[in-house]
Protein backbone atom coordinates (compact mmCIF):
# COMPACT_ATOMS: atom_id res chain seq x y z
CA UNK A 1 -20.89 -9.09 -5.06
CA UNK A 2 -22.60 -9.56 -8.68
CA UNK A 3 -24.68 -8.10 -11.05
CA UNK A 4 -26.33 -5.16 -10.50
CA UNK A 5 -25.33 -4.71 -7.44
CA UNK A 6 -21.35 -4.88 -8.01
CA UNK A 7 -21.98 -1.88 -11.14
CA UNK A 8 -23.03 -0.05 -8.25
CA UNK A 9 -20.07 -0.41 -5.98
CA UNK A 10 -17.74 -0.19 -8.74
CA UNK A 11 -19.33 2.84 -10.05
CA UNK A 12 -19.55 4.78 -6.63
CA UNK A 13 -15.82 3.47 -6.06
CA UNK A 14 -14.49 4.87 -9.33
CA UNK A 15 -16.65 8.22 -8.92
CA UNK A 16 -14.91 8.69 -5.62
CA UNK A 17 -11.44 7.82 -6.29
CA UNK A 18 -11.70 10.47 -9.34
CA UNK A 19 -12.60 13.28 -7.13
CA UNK A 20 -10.34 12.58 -3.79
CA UNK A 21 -7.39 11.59 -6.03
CA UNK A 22 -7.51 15.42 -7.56
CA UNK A 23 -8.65 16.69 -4.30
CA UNK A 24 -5.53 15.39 -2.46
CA UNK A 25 -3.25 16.68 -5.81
CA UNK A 26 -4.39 19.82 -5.11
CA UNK A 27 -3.80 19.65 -1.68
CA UNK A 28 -0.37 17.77 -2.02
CA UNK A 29 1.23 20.18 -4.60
CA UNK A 30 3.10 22.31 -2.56
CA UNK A 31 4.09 19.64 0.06
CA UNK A 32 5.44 17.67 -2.71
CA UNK A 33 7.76 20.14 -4.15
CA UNK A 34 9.09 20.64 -0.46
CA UNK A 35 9.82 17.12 -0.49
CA UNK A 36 11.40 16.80 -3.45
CA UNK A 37 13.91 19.67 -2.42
CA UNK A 38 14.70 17.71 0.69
CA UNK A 39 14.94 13.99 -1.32
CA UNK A 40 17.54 16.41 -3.39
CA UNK A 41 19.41 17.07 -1.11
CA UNK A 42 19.78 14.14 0.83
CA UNK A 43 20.52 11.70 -1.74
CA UNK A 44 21.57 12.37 -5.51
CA UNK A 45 18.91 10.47 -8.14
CA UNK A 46 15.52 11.22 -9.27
CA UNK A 47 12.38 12.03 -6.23
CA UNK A 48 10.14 9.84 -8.07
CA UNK A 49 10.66 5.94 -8.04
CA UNK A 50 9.44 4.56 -10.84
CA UNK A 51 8.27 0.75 -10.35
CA UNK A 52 6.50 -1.88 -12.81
CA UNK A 53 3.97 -3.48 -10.18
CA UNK A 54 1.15 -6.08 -10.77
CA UNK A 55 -2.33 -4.82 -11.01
CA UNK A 56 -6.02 -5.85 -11.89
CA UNK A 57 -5.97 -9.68 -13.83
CA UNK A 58 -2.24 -9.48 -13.80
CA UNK A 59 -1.87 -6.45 -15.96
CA UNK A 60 2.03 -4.73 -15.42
CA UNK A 61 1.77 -0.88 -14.64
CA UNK A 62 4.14 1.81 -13.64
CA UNK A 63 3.61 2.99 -9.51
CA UNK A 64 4.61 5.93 -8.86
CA UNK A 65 6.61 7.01 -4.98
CA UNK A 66 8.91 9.52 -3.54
CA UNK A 67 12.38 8.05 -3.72
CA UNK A 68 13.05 6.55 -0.17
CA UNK A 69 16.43 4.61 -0.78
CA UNK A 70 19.76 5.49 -2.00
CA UNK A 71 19.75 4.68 -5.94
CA UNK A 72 21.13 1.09 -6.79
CA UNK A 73 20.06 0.21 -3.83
CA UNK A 74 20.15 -3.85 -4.50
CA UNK A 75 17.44 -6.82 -5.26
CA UNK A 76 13.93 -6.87 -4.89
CA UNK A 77 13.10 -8.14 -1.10
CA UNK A 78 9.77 -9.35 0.10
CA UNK A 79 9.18 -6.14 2.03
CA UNK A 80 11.36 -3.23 3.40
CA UNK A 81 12.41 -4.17 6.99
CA UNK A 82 13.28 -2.34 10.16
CA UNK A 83 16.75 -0.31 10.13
CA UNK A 84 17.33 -1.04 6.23
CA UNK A 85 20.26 0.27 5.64
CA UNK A 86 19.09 1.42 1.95
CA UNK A 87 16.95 3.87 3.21
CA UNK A 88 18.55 7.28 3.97
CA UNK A 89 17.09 9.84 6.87
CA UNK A 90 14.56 11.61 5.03
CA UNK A 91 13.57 8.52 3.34
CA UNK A 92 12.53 6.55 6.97
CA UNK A 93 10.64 10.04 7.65
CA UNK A 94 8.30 9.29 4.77
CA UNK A 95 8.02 6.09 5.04
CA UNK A 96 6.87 6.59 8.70
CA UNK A 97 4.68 9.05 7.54
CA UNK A 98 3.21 7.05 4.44
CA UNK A 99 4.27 10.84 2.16
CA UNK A 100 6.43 8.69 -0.37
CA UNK A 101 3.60 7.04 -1.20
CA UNK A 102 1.23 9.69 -1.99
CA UNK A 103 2.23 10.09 -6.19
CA UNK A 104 0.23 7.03 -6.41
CA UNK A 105 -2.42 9.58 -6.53
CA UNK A 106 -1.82 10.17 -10.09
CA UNK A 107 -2.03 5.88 -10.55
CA UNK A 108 -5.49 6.65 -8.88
CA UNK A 109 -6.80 9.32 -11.20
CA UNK A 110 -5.26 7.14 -14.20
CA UNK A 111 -7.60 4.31 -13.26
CA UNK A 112 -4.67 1.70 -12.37
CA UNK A 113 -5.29 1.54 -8.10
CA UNK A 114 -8.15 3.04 -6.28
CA UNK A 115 -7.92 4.43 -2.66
CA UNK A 116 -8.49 1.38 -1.26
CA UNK A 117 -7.35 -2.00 -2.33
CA UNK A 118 -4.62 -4.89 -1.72
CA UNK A 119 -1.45 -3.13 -2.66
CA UNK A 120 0.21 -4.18 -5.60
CA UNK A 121 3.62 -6.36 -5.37
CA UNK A 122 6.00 -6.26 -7.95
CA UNK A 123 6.25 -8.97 -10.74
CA UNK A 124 8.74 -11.31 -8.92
CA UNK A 125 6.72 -11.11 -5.43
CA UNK A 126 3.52 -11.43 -7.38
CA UNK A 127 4.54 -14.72 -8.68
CA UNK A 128 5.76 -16.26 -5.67
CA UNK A 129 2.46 -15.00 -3.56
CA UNK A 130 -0.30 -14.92 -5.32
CA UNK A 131 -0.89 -18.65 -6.13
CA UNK A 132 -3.49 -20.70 -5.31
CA UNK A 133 -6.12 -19.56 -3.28
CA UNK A 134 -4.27 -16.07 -3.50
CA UNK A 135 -4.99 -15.58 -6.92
CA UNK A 136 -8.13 -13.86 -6.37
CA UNK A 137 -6.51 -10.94 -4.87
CA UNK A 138 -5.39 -9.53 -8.39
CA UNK A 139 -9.24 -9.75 -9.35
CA UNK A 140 -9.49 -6.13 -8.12
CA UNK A 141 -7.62 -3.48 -8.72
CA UNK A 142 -4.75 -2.38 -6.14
CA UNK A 143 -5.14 0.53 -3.58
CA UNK A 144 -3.36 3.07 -1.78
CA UNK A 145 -4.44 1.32 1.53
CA UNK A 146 -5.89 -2.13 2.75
CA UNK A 147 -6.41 -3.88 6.06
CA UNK A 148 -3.42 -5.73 5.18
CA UNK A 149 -1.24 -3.22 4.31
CA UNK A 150 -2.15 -1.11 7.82
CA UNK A 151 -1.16 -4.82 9.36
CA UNK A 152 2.08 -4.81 7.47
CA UNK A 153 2.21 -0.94 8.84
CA UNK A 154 1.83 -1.53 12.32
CA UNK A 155 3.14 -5.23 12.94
CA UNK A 156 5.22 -6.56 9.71
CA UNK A 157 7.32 -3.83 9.78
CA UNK A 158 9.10 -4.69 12.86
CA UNK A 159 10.34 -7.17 11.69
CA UNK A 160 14.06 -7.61 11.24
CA UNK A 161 14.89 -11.01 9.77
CA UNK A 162 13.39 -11.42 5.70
CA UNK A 163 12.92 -15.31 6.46
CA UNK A 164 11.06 -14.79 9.66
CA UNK A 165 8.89 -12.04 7.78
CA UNK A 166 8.12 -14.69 4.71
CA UNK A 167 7.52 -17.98 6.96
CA UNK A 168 5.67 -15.98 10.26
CA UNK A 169 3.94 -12.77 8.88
CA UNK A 170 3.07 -12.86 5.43
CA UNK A 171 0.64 -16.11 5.32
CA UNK A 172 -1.37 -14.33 7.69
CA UNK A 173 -0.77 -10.66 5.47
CA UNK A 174 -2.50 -12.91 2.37
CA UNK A 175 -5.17 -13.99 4.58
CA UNK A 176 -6.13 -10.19 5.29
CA UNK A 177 -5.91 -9.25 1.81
CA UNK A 178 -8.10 -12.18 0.78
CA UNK A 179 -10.36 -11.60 3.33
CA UNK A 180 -10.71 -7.54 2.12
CA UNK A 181 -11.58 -9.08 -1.37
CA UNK A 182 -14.06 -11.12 -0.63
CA UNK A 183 -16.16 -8.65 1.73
CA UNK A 184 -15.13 -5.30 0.42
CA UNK A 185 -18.15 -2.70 0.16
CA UNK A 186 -18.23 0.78 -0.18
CA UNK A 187 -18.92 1.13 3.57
CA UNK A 188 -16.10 -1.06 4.14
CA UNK A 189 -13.85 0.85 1.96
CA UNK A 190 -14.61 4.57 4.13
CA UNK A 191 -13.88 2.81 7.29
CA UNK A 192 -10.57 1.52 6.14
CA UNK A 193 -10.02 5.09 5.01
CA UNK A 194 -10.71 6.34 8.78
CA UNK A 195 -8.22 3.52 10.00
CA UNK A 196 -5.45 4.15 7.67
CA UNK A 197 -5.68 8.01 9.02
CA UNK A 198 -5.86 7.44 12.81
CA UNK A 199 -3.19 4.29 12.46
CA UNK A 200 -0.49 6.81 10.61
CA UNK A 201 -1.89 9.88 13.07
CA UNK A 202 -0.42 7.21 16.10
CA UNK A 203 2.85 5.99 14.24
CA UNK A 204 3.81 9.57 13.75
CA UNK A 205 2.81 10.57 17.47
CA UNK A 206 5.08 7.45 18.48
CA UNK A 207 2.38 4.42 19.37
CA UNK A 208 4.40 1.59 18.52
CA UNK A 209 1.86 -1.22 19.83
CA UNK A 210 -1.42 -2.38 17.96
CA UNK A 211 -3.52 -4.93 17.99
CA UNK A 212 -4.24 -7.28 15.06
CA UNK A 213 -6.98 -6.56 12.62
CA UNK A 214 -10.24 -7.92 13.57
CA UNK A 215 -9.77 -9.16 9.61
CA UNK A 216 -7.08 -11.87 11.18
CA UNK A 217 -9.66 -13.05 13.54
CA UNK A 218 -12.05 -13.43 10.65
CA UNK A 219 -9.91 -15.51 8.69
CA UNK A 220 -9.44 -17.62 11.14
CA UNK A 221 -13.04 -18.80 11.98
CA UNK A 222 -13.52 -19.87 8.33
């Protein structure tokens, strides 16, 4: 997209992360003080994670989540795989359910993500991933959802082996996020938003087998 017509798009995209980011606020403010009761409880530390992630041209910024791991918890890893031991009950609950994500509503309204978007990796992932080709994915800013990060949901997170997660799933991960950047529309960007809430809808109800994105397929035929 250029010129006039990517103003547009980013326009209409800003205008509506504004309003749903408050609209969910709103919506999430008594959920999240239930939550951060429970988090509490569970396991001593601070609800809120506070992590330095990579966004738009490179540019550091502080994400906001619900604590899902006991504090100290150990080194950065290239994702969070099945059974961690890090994670404590409540934690594996929200991450199921996507809830210890949902602060990054305030990175929303602040202008550093938007609803949809690659999601942002943290400094030491973003320098071992995004080169070459995969550069272009920090040309736009990060997002609360992605194709990618629904096929890290559903598939990439049954993995139980790092290496095998690094050599087998995350080329393919890239692909999808590359592929989101170079197509993504406003149109595009609603029916990612209707995916991301049926795909968590199923994960909660217990589905435990998906497809792969019709984005994979695409990659492939170029």
């Amino acid at each position: 997209m250029i010129g006039f017509d990517n103003m547009v798009y980013d326009f209409a995209k800003r205008t509506f992360d504004i309003i749903s980011s408050i609209l969910a606020i709103v919506f999430f403010a008594v959920p999240w003080v239930i939550i951060t009761v429970i988090i509490k409880i569970q396991s001593p530390g601070p609800a809120i994670y506070e992590a330095r992630r990579i966004g738009k041209n490179g540019k550091v910024f502080t994400l906001y989540k619900f604590r899902s791991m006991r504090v100290d918890s150990g080194a950065v890893h290239a994702t969070t795989l099945r059974g961690d031991p890090r994670i404590f009950p409540f934690g594996e609950i929200m991450r199921k359910s996507k809830l210890d994500e949902t602060p990054q509503l305030f990175n929303i309204l602040k202008g550093e993500m938007s609803v949809i978007g690659p999601r942002p990796e943290d400094e030491e992932n973003s320098g071992k991933f995004y080169v070459g080709k995969y550069k272009d994915i920090l040309s736009v800013k990060p997002g609360l959802s992605s194709p990618a990060s629904l096929f890290d949901y559903t598939h990439g997170e049954k993995y139980e082996n790092e290496d095998d997660y690094v050599r087998e799933f995350l080329p393919k991960k890239l692909d999808v996020e590359l592929y989101y950047v170079k197509n993504r529309s406003f149109v595009y960007d609603i029916q990612i938003i209707y995916n991301t809430i049926i795909t968590i809808t199923q994960i909660v109800l217990g589905k435990e087998d998906f497809v792969e994105p019709k984005e994979l397929g695409l990659c492939r035929k170029v």
